[in-house]
PDB file of N, CA and C in Angstrom:
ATOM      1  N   UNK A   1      25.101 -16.872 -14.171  1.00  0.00           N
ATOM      2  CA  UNK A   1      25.016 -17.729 -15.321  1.00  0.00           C
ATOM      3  C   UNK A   1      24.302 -19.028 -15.015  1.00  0.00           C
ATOM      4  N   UNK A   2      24.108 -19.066 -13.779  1.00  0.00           N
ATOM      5  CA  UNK A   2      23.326 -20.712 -13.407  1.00  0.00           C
ATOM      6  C   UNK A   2      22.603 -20.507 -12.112  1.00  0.00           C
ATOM      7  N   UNK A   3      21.493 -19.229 -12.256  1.00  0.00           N
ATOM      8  CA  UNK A   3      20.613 -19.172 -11.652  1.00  0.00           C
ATOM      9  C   UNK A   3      19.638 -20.577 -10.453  1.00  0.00           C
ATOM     10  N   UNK A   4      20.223 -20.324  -9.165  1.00  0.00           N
ATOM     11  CA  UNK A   4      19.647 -21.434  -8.707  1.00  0.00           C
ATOM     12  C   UNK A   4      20.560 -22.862  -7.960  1.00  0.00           C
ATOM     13  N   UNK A   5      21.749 -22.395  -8.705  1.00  0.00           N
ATOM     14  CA  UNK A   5      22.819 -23.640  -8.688  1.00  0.00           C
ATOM     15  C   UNK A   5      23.283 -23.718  -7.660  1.00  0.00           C
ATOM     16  N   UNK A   6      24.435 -24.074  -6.890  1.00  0.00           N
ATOM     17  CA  UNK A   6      24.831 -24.305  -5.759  1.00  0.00           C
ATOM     18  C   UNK A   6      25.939 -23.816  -6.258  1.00  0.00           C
ATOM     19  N   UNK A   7      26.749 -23.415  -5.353  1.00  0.00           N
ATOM     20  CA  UNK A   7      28.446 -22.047  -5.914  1.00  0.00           C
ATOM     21  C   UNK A   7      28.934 -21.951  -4.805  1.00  0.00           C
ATOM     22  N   UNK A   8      30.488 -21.933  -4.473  1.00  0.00           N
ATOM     23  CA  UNK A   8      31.239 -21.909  -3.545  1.00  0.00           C
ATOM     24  C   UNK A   8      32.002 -20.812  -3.884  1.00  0.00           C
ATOM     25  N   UNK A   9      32.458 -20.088  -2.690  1.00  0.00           N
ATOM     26  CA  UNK A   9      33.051 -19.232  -2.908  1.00  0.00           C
ATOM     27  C   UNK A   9      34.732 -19.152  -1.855  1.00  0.00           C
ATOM     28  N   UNK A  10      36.315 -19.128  -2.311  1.00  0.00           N
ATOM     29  CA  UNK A  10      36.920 -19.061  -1.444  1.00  0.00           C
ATOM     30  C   UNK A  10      37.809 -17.838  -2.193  1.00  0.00           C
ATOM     31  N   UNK A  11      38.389 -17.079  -0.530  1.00  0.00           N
ATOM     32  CA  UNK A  11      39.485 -16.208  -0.772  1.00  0.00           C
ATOM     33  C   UNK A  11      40.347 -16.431  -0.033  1.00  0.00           C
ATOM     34  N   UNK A  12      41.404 -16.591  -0.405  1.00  0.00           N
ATOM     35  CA  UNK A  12      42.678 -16.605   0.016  1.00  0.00           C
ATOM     36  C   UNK A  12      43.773 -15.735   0.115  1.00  0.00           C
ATOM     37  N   UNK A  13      44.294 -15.050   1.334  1.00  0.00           N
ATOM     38  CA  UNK A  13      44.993 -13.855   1.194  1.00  0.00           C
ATOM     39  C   UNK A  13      46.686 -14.586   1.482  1.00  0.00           C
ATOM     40  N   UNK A  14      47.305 -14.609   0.939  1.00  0.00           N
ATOM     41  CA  UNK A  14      48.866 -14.727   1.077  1.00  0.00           C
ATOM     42  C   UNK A  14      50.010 -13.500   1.134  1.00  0.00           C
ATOM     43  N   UNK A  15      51.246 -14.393   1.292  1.00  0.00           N
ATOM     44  CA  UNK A  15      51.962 -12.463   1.189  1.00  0.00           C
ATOM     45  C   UNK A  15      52.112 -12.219   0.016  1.00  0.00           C
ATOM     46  N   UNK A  16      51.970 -12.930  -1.229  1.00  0.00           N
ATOM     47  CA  UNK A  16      52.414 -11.928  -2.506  1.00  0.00           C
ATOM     48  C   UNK A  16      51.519 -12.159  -3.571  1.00  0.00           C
ATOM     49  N   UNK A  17      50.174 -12.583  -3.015  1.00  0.00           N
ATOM     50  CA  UNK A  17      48.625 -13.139  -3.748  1.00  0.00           C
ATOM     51  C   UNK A  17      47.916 -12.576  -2.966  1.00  0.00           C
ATOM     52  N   UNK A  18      46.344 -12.443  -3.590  1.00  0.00           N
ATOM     53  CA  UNK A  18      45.096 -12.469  -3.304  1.00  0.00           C
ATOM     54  C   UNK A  18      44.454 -13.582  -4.617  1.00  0.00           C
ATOM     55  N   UNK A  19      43.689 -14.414  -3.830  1.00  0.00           N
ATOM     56  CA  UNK A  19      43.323 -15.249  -4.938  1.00  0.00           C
ATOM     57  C   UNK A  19      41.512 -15.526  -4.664  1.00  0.00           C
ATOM     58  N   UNK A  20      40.587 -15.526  -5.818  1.00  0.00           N
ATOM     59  CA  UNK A  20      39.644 -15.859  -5.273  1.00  0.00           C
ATOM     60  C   UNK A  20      38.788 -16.724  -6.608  1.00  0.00           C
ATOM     61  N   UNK A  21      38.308 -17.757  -5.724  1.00  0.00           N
ATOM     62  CA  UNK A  21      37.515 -19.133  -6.934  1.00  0.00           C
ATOM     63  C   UNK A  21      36.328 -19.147  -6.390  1.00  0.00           C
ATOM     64  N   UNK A  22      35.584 -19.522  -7.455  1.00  0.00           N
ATOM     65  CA  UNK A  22      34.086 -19.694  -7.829  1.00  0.00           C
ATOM     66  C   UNK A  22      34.221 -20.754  -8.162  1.00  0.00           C
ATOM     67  N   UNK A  23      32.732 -21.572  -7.857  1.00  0.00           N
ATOM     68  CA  UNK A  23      33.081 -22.813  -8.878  1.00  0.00           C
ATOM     69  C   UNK A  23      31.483 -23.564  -8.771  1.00  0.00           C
ATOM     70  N   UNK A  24      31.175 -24.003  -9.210  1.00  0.00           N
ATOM     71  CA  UNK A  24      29.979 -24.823  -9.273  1.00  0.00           C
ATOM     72  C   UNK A  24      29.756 -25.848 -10.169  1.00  0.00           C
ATOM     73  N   UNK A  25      29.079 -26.862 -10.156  1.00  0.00           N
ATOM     74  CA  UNK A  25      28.646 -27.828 -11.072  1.00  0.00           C
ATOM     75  C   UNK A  25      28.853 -27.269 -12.061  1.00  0.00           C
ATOM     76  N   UNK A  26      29.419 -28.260 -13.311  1.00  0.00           N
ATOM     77  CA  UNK A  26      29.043 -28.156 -14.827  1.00  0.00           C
ATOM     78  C   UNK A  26      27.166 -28.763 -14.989  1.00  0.00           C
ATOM     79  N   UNK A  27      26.845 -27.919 -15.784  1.00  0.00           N
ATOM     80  CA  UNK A  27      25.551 -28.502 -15.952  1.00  0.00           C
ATOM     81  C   UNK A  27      25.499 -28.450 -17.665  1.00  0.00           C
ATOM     82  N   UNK A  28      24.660 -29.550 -17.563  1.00  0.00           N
ATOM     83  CA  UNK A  28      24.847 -30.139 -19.461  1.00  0.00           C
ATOM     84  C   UNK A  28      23.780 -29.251 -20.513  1.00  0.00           C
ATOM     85  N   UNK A  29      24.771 -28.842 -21.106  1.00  0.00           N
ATOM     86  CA  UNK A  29      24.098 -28.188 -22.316  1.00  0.00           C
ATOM     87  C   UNK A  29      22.222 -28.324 -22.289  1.00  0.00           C
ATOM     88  N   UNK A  30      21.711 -27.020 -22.388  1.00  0.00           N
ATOM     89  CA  UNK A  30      20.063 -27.625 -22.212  1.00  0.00           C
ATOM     90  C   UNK A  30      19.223 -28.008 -21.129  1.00  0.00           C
ATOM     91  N   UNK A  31      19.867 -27.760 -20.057  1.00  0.00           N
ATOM     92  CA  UNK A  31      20.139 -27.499 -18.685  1.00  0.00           C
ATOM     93  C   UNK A  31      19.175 -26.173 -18.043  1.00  0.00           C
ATOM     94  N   UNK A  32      17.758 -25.919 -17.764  1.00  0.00           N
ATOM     95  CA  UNK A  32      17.471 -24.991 -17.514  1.00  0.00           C
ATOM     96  C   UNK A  32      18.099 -24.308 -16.903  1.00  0.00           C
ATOM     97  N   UNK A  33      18.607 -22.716 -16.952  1.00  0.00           N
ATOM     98  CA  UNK A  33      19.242 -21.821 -16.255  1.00  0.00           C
ATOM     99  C   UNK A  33      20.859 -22.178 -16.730  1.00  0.00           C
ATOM    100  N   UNK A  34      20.925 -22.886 -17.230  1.00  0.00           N
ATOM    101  CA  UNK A  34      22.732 -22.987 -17.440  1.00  0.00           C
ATOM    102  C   UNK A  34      23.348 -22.372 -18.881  1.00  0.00           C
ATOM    103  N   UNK A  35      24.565 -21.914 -18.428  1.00  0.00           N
ATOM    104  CA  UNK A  35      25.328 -20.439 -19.305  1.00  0.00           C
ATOM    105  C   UNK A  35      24.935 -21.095 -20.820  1.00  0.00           C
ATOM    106  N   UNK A  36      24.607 -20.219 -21.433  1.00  0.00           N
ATOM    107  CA  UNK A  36      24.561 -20.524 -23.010  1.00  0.00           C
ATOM    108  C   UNK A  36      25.889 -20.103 -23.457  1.00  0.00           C
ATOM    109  N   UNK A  37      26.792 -19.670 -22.974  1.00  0.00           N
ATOM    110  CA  UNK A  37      27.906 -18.840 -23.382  1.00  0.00           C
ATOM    111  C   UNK A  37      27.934 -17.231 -24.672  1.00  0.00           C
ATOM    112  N   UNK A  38      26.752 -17.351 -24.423  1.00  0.00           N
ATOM    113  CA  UNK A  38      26.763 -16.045 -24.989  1.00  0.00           C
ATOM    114  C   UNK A  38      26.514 -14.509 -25.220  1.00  0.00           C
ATOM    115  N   UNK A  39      27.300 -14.547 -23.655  1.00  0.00           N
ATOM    116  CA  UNK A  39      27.517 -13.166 -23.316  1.00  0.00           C
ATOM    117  C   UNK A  39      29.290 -12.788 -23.204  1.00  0.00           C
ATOM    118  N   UNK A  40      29.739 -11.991 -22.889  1.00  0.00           N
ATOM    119  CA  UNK A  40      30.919 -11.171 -22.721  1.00  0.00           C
ATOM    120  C   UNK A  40      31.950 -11.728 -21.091  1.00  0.00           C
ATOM    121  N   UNK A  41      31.231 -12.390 -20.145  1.00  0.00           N
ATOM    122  CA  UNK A  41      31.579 -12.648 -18.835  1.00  0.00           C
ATOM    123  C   UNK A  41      32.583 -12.848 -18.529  1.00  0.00           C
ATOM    124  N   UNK A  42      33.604 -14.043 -19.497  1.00  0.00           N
ATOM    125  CA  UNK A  42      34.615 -14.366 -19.057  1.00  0.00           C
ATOM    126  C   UNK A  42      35.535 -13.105 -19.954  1.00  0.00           C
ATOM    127  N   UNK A  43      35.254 -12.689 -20.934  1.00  0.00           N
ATOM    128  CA  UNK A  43      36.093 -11.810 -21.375  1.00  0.00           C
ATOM    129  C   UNK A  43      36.311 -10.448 -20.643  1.00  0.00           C
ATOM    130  N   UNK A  44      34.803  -9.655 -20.201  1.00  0.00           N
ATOM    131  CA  UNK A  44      35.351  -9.159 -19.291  1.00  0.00           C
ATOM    132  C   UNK A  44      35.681  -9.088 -18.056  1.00  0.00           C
ATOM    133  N   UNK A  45      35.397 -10.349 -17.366  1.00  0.00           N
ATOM    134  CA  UNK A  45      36.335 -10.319 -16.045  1.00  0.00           C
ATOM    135  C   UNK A  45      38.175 -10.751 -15.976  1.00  0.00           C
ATOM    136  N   UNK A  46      38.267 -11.075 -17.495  1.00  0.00           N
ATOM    137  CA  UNK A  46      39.958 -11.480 -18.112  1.00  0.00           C
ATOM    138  C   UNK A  46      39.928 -10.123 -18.001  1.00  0.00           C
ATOM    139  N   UNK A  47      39.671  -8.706 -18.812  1.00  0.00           N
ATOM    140  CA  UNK A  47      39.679  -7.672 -18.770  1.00  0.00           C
ATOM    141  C   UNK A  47      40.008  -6.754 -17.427  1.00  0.00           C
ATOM    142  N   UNK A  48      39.056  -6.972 -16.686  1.00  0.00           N
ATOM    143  CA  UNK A  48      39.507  -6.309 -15.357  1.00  0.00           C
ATOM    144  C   UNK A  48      40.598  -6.288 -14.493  1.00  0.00           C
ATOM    145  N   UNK A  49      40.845  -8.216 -14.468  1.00  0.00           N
ATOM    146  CA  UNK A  49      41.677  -8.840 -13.785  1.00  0.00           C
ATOM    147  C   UNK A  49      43.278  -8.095 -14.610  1.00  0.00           C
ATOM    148  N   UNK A  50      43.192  -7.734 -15.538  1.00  0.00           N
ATOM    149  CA  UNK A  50      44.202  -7.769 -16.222  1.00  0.00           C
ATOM    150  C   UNK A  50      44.900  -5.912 -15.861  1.00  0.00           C
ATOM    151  N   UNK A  51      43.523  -5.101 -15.599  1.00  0.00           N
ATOM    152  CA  UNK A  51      43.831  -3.514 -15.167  1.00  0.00           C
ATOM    153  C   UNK A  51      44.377  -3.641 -13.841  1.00  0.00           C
ATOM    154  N   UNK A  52      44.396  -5.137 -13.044  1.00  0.00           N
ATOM    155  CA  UNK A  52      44.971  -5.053 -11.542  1.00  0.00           C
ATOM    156  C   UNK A  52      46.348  -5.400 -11.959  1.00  0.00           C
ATOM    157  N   UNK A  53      46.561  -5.960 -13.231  1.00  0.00           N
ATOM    158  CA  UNK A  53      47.963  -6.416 -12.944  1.00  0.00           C
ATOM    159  C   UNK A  53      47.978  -8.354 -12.659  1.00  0.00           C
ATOM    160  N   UNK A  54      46.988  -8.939 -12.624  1.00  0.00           N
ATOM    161  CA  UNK A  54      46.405 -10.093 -12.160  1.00  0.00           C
ATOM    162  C   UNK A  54      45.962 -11.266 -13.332  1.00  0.00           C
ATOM    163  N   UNK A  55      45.725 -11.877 -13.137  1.00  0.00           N
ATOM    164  CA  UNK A  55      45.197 -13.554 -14.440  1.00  0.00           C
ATOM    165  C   UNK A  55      44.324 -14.092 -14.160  1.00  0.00           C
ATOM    166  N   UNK A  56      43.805 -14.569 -14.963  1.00  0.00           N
ATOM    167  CA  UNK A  56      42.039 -15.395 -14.348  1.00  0.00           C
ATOM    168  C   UNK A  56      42.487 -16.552 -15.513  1.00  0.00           C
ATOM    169  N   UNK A  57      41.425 -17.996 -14.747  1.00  0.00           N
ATOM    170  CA  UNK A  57      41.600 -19.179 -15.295  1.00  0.00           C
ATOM    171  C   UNK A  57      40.281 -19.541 -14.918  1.00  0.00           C
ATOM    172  N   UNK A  58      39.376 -20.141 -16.153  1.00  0.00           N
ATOM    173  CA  UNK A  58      38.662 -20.429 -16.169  1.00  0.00           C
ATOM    174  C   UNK A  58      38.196 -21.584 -16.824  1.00  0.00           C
ATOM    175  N   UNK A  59      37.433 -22.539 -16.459  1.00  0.00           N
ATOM    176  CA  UNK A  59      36.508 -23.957 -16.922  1.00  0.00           C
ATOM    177  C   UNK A  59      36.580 -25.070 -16.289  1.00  0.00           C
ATOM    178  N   UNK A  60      35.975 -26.036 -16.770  1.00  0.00           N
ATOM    179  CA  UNK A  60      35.800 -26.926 -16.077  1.00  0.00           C
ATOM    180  C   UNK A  60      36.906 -27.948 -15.782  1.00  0.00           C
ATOM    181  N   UNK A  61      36.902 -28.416 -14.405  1.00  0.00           N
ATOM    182  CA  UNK A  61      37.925 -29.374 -13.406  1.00  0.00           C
ATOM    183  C   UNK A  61      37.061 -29.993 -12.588  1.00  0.00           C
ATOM    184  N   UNK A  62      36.944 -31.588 -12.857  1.00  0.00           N
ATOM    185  CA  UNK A  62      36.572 -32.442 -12.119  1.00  0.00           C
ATOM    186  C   UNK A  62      35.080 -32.204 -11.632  1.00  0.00           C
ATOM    187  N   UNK A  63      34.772 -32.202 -12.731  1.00  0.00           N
ATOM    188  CA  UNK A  63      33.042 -32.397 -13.039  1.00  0.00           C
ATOM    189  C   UNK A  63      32.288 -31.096 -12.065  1.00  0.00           C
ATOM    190  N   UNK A  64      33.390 -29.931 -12.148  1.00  0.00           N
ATOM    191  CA  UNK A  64      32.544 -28.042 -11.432  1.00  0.00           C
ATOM    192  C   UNK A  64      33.610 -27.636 -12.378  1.00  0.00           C
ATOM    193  N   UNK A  65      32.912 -26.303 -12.856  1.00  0.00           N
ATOM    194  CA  UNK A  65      33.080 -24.790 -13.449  1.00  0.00           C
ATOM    195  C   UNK A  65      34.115 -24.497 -12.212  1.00  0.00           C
ATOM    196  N   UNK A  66      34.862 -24.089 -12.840  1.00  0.00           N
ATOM    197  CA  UNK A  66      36.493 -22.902 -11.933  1.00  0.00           C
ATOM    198  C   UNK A  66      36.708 -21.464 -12.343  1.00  0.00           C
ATOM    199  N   UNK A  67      36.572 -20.864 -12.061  1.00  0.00           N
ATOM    200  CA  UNK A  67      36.929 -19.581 -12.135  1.00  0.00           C
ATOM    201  C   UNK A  67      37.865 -19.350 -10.865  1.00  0.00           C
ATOM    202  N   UNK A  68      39.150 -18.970 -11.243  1.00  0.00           N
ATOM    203  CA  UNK A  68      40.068 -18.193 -10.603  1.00  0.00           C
ATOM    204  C   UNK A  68      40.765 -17.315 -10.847  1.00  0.00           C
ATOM    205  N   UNK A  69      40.769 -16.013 -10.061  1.00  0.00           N
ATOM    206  CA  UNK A  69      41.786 -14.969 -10.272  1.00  0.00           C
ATOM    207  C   UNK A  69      42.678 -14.632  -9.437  1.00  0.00           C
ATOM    208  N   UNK A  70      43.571 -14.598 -10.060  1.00  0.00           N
ATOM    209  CA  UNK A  70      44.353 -13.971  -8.753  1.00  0.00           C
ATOM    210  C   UNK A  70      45.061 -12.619  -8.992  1.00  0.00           C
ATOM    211  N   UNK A  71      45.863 -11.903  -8.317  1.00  0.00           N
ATOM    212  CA  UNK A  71      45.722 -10.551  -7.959  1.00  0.00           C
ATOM    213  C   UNK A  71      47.443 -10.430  -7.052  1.00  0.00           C
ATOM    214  N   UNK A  72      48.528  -9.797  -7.476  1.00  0.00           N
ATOM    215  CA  UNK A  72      49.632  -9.394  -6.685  1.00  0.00           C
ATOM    216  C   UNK A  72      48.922  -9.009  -5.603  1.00  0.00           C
ATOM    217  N   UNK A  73      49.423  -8.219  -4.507  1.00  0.00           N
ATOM    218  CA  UNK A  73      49.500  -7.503  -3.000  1.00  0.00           C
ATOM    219  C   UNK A  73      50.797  -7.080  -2.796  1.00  0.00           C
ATOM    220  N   UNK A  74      50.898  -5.650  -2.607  1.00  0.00           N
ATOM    221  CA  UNK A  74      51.736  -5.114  -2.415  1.00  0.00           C
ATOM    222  C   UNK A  74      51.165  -4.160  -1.115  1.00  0.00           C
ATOM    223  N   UNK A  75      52.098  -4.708   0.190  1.00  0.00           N
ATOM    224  CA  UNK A  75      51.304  -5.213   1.300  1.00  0.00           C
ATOM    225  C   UNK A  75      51.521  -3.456   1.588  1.00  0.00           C
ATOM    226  N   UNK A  76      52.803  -2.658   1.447  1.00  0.00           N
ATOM    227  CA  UNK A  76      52.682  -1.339   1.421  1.00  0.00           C
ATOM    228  C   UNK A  76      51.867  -0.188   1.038  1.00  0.00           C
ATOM    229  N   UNK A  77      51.469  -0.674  -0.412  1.00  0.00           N
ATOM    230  CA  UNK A  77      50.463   0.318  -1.319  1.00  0.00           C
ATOM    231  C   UNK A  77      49.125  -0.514  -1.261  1.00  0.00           C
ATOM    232  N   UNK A  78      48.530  -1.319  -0.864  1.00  0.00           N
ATOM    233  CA  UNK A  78      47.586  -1.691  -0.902  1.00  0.00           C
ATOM    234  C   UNK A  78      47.593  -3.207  -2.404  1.00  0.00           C
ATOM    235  N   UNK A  79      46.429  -3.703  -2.237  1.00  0.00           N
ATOM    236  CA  UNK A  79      45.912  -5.311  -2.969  1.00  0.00           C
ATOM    237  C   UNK A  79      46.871  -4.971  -4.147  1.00  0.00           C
ATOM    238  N   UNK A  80      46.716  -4.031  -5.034  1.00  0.00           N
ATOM    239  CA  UNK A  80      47.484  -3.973  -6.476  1.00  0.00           C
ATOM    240  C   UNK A  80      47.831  -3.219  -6.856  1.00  0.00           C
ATOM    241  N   UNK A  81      48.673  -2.509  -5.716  1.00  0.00           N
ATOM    242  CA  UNK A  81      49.716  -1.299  -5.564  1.00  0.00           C
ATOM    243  C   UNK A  81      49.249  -0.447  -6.452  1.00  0.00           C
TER     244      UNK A  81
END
């Protein structure tokens, strides 16, 4: 969605999480390369996150884009049993 931008990526494995954030600059409306919002993205990665059993949170915090999901572990059956 922001072709070019600078994006961080962390995962975090715990005992009863998997969590993983994206995040990059907000860039201002009109912004070459920045999300017009009008595609499907956040709906379907709410979608997916949601067939693991898992939640996603998304927008902006402290002047960067957040995307986070996180994900049970069920350390027996595998990430989302």
């Amino acid at each position: 969605h922001a072709p070019g931008r600078p994006v961080a990526v962390r995962v975090a494995v715990g005992e009863r999480d998997l969590e993983v954030e994206v995040t990059n600059p907000v860039e201002p409306p009109g912004t070459p390369g920045a999300a017009d919002g009008g595609g499907r993205g956040l709906a379907g990665m709410a979608e997916r996150v949601r067939l693991l059993r898992g939640d996603l949170d998304a927008g902006p915090h402290d002047g960067r884009w957040v995307v986070r999901a996180r994900f049970p572990v069920d350390r027996e059956r595998g990430a989302s049993g």
